[in-house]
N, C-alpha and C. Protein backbone atom coordinates (compact mmCIF):
# COMPACT_ATOMS: atom_id res chain seq x y z
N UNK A 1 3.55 43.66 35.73
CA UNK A 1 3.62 43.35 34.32
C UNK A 1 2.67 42.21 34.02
N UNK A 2 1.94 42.59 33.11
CA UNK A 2 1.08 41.20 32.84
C UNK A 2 1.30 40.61 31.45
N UNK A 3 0.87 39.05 31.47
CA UNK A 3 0.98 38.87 30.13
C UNK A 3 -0.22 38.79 29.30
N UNK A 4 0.15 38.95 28.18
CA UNK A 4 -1.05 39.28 26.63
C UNK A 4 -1.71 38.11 26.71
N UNK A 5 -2.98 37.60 26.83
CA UNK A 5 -3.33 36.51 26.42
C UNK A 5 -3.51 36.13 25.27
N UNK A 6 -2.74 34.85 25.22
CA UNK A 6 -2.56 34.10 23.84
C UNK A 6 -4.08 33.36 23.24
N UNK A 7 -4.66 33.46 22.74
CA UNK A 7 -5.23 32.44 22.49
C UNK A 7 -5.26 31.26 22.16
N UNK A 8 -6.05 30.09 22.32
CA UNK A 8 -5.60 28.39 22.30
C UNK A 8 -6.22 28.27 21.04
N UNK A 9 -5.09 27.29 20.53
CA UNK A 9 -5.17 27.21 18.78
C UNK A 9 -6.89 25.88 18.82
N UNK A 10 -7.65 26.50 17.92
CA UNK A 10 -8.76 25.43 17.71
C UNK A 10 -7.97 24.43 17.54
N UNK A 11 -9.03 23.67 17.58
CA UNK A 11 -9.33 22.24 17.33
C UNK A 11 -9.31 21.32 16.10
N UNK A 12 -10.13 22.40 15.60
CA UNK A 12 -10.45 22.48 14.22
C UNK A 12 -10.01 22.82 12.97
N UNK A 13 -10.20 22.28 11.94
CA UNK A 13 -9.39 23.19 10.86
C UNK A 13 -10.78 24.16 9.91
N UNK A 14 -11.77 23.80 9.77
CA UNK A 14 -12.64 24.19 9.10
C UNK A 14 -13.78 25.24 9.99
N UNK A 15 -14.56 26.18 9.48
CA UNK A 15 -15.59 26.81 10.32
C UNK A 15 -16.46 25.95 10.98
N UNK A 16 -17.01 24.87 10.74
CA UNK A 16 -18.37 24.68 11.12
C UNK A 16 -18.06 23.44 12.78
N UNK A 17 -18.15 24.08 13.66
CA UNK A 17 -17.59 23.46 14.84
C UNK A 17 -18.12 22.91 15.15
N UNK A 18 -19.68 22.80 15.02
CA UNK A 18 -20.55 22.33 15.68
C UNK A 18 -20.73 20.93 15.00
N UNK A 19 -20.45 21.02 13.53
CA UNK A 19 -20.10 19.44 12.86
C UNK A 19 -19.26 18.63 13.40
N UNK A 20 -17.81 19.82 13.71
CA UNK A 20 -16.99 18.67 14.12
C UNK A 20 -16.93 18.21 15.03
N UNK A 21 -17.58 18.73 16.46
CA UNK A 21 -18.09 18.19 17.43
C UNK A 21 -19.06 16.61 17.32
N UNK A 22 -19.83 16.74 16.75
CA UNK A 22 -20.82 16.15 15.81
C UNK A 22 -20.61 14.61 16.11
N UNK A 23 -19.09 15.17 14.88
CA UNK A 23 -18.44 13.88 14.03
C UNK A 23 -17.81 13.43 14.73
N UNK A 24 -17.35 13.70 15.76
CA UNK A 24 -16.08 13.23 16.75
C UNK A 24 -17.07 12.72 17.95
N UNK A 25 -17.79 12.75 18.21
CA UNK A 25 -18.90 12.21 19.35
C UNK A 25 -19.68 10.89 18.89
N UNK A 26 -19.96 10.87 17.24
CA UNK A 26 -20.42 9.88 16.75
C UNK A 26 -19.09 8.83 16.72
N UNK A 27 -17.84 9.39 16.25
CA UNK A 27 -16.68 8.40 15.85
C UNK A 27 -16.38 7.55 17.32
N UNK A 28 -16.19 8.29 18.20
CA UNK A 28 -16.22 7.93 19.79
C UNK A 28 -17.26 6.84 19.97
N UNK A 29 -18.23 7.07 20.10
CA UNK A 29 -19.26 6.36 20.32
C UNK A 29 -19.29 4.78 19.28
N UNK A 30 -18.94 5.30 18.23
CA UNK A 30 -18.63 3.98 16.97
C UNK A 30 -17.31 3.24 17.60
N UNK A 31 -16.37 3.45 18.56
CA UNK A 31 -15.28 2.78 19.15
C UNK A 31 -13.89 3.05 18.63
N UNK A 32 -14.11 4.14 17.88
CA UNK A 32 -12.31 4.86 17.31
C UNK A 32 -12.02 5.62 18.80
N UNK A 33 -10.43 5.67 19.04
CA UNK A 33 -9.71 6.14 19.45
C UNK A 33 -9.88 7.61 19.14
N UNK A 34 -9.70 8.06 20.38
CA UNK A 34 -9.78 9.79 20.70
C UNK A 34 -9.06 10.50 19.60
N UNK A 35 -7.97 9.69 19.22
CA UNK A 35 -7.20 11.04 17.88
C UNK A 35 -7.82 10.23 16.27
N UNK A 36 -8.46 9.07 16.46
CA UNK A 36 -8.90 8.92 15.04
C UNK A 36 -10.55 9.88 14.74
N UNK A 37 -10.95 9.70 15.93
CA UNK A 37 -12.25 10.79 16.00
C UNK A 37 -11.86 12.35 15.92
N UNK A 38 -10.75 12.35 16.53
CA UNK A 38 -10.47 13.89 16.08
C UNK A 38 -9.72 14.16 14.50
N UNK A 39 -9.23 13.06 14.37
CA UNK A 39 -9.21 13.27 12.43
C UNK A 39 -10.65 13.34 11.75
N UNK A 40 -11.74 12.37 12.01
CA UNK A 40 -12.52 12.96 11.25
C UNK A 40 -13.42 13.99 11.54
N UNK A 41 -13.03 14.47 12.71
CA UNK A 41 -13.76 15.80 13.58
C UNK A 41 -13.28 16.66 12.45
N UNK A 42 -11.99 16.78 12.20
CA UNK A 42 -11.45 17.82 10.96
C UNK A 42 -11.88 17.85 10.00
N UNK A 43 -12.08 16.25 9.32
CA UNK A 43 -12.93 16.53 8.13
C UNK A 43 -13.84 17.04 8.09
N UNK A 44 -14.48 16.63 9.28
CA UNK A 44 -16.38 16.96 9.31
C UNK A 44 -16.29 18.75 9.57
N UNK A 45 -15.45 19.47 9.93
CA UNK A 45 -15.24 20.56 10.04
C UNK A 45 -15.57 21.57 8.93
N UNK A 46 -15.58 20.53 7.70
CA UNK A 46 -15.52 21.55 6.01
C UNK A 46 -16.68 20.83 5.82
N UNK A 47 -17.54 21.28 5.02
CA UNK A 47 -18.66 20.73 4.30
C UNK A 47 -18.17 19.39 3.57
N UNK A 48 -17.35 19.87 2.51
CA UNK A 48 -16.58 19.18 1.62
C UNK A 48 -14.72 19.43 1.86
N UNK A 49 -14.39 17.82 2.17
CA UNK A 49 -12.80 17.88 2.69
C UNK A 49 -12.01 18.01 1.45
N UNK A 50 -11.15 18.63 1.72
CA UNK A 50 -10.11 18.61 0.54
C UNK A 50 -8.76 18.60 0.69
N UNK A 51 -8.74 18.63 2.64
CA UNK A 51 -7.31 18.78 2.98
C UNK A 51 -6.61 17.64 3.06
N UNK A 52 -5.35 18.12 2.93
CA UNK A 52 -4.39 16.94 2.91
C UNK A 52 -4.05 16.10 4.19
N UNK A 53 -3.51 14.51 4.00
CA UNK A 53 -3.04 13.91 4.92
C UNK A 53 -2.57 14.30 6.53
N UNK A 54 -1.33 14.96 5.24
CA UNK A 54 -0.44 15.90 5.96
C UNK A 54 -0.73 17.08 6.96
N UNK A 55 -1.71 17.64 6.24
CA UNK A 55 -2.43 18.82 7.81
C UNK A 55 -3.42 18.25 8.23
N UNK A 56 -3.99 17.06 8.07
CA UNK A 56 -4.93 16.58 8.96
C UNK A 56 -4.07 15.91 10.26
N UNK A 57 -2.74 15.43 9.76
CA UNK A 57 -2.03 14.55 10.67
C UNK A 57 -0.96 15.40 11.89
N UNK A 58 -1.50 16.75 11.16
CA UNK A 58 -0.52 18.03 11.98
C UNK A 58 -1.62 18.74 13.07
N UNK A 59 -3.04 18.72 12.20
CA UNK A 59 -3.82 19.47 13.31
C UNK A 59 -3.92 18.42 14.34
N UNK A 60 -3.93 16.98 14.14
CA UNK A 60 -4.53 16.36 14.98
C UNK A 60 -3.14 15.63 15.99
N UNK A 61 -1.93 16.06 15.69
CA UNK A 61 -1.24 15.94 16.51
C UNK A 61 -0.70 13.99 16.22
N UNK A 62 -0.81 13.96 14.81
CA UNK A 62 -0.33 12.14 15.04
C UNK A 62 0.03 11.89 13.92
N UNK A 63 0.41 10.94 13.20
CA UNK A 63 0.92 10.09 11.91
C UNK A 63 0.46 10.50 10.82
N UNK A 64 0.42 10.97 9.35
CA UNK A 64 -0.10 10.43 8.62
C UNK A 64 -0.56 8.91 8.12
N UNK A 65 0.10 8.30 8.78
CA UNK A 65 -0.29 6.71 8.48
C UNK A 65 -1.89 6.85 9.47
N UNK A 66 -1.61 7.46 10.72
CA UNK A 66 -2.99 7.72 11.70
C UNK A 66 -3.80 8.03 11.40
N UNK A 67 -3.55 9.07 10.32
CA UNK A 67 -4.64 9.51 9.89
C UNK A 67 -5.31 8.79 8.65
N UNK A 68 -4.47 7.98 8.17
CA UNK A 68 -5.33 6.62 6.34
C UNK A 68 -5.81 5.77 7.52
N UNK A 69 -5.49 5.41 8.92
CA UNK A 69 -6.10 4.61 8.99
C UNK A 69 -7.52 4.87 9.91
N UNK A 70 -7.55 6.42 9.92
CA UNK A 70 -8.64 6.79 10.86
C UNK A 70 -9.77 6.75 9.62
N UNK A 71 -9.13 7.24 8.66
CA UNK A 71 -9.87 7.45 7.70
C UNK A 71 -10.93 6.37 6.71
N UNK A 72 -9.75 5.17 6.97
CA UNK A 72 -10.56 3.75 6.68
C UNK A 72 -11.63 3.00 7.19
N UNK A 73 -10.78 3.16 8.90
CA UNK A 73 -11.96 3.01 9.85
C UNK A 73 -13.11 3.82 9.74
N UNK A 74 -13.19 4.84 9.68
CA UNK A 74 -14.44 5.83 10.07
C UNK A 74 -15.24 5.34 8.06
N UNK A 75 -14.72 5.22 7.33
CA UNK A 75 -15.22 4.65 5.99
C UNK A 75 -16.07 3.30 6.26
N UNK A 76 -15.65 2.84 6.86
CA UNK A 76 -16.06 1.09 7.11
C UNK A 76 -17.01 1.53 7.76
N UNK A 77 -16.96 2.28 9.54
CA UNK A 77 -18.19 2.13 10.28
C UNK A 77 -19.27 3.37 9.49
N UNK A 78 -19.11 3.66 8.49
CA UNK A 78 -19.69 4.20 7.72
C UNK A 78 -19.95 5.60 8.19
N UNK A 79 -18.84 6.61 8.48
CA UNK A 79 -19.15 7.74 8.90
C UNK A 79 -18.33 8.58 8.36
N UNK A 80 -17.87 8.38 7.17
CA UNK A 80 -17.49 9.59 6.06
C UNK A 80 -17.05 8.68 4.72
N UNK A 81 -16.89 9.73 3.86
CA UNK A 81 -16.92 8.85 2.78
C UNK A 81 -15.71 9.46 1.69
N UNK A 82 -15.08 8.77 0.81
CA UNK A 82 -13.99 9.22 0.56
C UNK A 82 -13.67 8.98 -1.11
N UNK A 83 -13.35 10.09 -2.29
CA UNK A 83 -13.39 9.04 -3.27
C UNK A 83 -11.42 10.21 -3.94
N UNK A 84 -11.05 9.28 -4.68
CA UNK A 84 -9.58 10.18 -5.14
C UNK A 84 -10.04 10.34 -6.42
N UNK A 85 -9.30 11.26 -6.35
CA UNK A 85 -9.30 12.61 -7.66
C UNK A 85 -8.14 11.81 -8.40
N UNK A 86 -8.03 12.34 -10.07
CA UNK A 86 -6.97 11.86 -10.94
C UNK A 86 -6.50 13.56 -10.80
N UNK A 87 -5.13 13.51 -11.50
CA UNK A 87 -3.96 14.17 -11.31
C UNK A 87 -4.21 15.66 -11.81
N UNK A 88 -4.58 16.59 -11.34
CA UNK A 88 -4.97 17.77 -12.60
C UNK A 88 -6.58 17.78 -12.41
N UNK A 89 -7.22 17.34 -11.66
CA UNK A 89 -8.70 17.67 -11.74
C UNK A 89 -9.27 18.52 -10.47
N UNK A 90 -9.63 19.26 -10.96
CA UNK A 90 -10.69 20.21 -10.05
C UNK A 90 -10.96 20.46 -9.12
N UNK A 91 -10.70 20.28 -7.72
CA UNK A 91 -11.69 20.52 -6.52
C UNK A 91 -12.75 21.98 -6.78
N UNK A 92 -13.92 21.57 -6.58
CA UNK A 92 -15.00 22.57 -6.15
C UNK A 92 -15.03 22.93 -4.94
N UNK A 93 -14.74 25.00 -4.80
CA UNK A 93 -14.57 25.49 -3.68
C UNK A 93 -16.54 25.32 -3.23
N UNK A 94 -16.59 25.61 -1.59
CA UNK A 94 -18.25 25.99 -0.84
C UNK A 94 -19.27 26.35 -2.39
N UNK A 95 -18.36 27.42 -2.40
CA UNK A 95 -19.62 28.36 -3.25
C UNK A 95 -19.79 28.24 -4.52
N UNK A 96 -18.98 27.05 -4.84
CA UNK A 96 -19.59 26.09 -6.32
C UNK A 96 -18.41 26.30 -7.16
N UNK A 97 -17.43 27.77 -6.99
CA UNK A 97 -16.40 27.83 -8.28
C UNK A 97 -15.41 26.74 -8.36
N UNK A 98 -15.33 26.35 -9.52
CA UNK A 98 -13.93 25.32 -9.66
C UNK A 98 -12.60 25.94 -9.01
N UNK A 99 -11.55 25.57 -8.66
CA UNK A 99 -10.68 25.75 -7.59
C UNK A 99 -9.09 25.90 -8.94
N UNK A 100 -8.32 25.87 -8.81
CA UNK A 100 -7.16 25.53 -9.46
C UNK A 100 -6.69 24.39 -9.20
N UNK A 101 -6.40 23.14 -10.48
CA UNK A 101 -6.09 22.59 -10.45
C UNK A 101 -4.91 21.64 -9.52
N UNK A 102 -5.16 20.50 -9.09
CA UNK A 102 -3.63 20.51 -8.18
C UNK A 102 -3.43 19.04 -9.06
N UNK A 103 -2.06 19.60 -8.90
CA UNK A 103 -1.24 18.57 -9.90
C UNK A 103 -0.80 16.73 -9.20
N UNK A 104 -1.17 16.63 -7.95
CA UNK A 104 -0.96 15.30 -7.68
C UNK A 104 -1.90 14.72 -7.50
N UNK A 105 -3.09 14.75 -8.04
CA UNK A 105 -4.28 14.70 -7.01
C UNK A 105 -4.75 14.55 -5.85
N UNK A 106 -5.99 14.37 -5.59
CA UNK A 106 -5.95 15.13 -3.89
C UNK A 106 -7.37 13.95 -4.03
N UNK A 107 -7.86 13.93 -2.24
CA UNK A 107 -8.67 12.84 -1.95
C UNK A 107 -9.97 14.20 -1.67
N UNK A 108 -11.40 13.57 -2.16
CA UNK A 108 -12.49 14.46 -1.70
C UNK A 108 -12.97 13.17 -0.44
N UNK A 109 -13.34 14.09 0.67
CA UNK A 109 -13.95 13.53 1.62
C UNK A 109 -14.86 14.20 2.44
N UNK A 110 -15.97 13.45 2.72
CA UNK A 110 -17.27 14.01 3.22
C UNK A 110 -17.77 13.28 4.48
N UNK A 111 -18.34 13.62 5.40
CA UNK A 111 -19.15 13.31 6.46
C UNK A 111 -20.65 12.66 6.10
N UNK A 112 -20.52 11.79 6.41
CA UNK A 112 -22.16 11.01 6.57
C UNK A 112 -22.81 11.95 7.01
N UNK A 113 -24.14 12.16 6.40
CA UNK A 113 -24.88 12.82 7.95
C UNK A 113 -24.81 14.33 8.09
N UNK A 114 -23.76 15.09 7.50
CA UNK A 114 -23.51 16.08 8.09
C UNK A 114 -24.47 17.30 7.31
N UNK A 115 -24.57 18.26 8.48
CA UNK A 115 -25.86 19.05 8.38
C UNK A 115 -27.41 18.01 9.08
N UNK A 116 -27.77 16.68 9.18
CA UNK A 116 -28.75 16.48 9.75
C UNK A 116 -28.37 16.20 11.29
N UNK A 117 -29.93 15.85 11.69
CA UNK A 117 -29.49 15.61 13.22
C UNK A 117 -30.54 14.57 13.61
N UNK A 118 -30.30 14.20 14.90
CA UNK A 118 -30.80 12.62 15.21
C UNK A 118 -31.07 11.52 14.55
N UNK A 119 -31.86 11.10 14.31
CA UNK A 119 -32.45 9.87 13.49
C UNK A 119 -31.82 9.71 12.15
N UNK A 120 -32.07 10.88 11.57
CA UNK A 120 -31.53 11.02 9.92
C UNK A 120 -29.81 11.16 10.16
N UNK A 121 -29.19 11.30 10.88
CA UNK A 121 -28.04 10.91 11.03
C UNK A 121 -27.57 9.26 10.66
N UNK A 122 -28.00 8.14 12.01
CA UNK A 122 -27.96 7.35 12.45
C UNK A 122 -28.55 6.48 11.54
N UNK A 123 -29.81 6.67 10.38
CA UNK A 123 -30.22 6.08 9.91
C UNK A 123 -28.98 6.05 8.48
N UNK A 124 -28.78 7.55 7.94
CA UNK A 124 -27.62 7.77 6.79
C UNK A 124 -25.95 6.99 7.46
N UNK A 125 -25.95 7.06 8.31
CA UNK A 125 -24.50 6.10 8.78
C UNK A 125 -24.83 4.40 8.64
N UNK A 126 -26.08 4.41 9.15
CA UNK A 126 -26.28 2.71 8.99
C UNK A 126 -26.27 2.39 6.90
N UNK A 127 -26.85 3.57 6.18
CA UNK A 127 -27.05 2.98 5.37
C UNK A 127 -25.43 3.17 4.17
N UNK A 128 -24.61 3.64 4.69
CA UNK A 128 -23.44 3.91 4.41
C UNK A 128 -22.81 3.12 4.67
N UNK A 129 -22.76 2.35 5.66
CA UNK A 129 -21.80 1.17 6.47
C UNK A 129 -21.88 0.05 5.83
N UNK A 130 -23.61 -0.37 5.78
CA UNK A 130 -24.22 -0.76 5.15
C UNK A 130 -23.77 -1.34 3.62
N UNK A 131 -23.79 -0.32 3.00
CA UNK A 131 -23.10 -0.48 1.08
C UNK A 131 -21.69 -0.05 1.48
N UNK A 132 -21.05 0.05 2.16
CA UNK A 132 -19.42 -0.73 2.17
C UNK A 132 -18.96 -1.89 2.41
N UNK A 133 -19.90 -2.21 3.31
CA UNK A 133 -20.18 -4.03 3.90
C UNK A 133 -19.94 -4.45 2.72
N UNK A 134 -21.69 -4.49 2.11
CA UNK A 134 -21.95 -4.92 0.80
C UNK A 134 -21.31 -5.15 -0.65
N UNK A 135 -20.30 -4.14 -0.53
CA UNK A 135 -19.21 -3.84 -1.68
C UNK A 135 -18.17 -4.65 -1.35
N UNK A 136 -17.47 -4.42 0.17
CA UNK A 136 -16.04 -5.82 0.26
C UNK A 136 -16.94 -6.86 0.19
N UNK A 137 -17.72 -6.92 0.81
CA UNK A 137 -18.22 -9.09 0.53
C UNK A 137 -18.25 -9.10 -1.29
N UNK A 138 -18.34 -8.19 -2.01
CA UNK A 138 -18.83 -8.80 -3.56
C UNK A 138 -17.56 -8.53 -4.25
N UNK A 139 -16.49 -7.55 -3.52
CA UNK A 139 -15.33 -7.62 -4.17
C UNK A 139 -14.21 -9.07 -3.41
N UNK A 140 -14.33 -9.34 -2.02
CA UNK A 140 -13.82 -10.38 -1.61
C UNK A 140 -14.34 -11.94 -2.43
N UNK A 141 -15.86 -11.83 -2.69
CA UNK A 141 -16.36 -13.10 -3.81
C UNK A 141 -15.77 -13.04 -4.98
N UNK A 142 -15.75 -11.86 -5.71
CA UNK A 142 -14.56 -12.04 -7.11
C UNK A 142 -13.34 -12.65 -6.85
N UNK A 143 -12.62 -11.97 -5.63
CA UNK A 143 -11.45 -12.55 -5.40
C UNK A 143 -11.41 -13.47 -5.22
N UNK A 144 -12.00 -14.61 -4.82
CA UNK A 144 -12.03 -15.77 -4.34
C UNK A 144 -12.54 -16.96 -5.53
N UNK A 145 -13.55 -16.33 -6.11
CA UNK A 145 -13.89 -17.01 -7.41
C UNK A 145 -15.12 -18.01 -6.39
N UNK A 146 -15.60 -18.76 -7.62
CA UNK A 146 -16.54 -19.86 -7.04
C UNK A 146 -16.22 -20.82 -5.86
N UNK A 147 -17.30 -20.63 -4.83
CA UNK A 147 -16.79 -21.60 -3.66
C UNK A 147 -16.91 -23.04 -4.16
N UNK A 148 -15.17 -23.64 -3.16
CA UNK A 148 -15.35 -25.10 -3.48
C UNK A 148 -15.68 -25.92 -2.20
N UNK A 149 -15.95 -26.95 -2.41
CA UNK A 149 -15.97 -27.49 -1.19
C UNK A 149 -14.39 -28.52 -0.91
N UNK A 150 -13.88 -28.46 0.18
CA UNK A 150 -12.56 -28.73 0.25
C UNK A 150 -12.80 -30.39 0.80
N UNK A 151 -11.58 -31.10 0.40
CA UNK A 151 -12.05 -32.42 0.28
C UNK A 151 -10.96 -32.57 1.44
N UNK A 152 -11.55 -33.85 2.50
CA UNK A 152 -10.88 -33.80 3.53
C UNK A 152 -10.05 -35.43 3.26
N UNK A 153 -8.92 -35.53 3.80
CA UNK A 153 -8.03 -37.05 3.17
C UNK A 153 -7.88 -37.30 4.12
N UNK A 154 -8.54 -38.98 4.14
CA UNK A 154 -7.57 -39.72 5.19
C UNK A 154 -6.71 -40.46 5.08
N UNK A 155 -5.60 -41.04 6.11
CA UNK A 155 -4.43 -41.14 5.93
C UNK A 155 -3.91 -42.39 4.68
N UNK A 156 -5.10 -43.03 4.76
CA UNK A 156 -4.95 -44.31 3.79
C UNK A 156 -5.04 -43.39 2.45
N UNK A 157 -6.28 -42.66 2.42
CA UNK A 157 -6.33 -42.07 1.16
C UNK A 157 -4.89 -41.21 0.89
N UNK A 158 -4.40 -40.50 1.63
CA UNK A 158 -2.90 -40.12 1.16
C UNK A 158 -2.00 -41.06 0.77
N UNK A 159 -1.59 -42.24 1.32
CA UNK A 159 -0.76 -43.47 1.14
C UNK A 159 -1.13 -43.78 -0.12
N UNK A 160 -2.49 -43.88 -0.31
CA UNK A 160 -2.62 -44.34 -1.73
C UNK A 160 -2.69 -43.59 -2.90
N UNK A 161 -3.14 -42.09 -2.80
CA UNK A 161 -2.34 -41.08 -3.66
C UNK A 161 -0.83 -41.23 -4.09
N UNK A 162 0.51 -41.11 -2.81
CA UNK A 162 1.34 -40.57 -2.86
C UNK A 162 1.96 -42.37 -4.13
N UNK A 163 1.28 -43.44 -3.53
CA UNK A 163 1.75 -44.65 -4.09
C UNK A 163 1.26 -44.53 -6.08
N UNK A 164 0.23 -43.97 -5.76
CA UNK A 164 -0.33 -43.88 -7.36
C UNK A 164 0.84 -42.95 -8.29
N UNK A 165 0.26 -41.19 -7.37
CA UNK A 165 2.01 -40.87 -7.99
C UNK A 165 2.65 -41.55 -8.20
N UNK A 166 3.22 -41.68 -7.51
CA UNK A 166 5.13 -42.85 -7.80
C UNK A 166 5.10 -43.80 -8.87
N UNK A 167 4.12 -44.23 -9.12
CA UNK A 167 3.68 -44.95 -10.50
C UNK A 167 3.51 -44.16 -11.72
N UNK A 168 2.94 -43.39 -11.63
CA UNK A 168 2.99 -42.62 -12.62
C UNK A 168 4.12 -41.74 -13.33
N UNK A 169 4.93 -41.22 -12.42
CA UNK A 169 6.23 -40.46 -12.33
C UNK A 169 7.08 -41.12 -13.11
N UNK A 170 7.87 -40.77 -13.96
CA UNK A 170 8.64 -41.43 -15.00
C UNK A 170 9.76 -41.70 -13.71
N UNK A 171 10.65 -43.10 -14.41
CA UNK A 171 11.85 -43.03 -13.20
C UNK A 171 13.08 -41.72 -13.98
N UNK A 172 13.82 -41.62 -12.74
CA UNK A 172 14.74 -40.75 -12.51
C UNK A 172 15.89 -40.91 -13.40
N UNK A 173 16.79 -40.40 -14.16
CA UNK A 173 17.87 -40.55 -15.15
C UNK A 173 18.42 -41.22 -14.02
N UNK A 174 19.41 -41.79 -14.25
CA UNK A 174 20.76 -42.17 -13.92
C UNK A 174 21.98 -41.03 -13.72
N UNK A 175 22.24 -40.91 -13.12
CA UNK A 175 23.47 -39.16 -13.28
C UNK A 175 24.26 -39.98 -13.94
N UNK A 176 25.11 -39.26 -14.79
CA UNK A 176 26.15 -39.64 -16.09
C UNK A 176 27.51 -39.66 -15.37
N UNK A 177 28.10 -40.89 -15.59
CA UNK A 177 29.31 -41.49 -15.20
C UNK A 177 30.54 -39.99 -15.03
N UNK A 178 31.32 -40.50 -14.28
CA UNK A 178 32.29 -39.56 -14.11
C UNK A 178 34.28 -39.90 -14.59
């Protein structure tokens, strides 16, 4: 009696294997962990990503939290790129037709790079990494507002602060008789 051979479930979720090979050799090499490279091996699998958290975090065998944060990482070292949809808008299928609407919205995500090879890879990841750099340093400077320079006290100078206060400070009521 023999048995039927099963076949072994890809890897992959999308046709193009040879991307996601690609993408998962570059993510490796950039210093992600074997299952954050194989999350964006999945993405890089579709031309254009459209899949969810949730089956990225099922093909690849780990967290959805594993997978926002593979996804951040591989954003930062600049090797895919990611923007969210509002609630009710569009994904565009391969072959250009608008898709049916999905009602929670959904994240589009793309591969640096993908479709070139050598140089024009490596050069499109540097310049991706690049203007994300560029974007937290100018959104971390808003946050921060104008640099100050921080004034350093010495101990006399505190003594004579805390004494100036105390002068200034109105005195304390009296608590009301009992």
């Amino acid at each position: 009696m023999t048995s039927a051979a099963v076949p072994a479930p890809s890897l992959w979720l999308g046709p193009f294997v040879h991307e996601a090979v690609a993408a998962y050799r570059r993510a490796r090499e950039a210093g992600l962990t074997a299952t954050r490279a194989l999350v964006l091996g999945n993405v890089a699998s579709f031309r254009d990503g459209w899949a969810f958290k949730r089956t990225l975090a099922r093909q690849a065998g780990c967290s959805i939290r594993t997978v926002g944060r593979s996804l951040r990482q591989g954003s930062d070292e600049g090797l895919v790129g990611v923007a969210r949809a509002k609630p009710n808008e569009r994904p565009v299928a391969a072959d250009g037709k608008l898709l049916a609407p999905i009602p929670c919205g959904w994240s589009h995500r793309w591969t640096i790079g993908w479709g070139k090879a050598g140089a024009e890879v490596k050069e499109a990841v540097a310049r991706a990494k690049a203007k994300r750099l560029a974007r937290s340093l100018v959104k971390r400077e808003v946050r921060r507002g104008p640099a100050r320079s921080r004034r350093h006290w010495t101990p006399e100078q505190i003594d004579a602060e805390l004494e100036r206060r105390a002068r200034e400070r109105p005195p304390e009521p009296d608590p009301p008789p009992e």
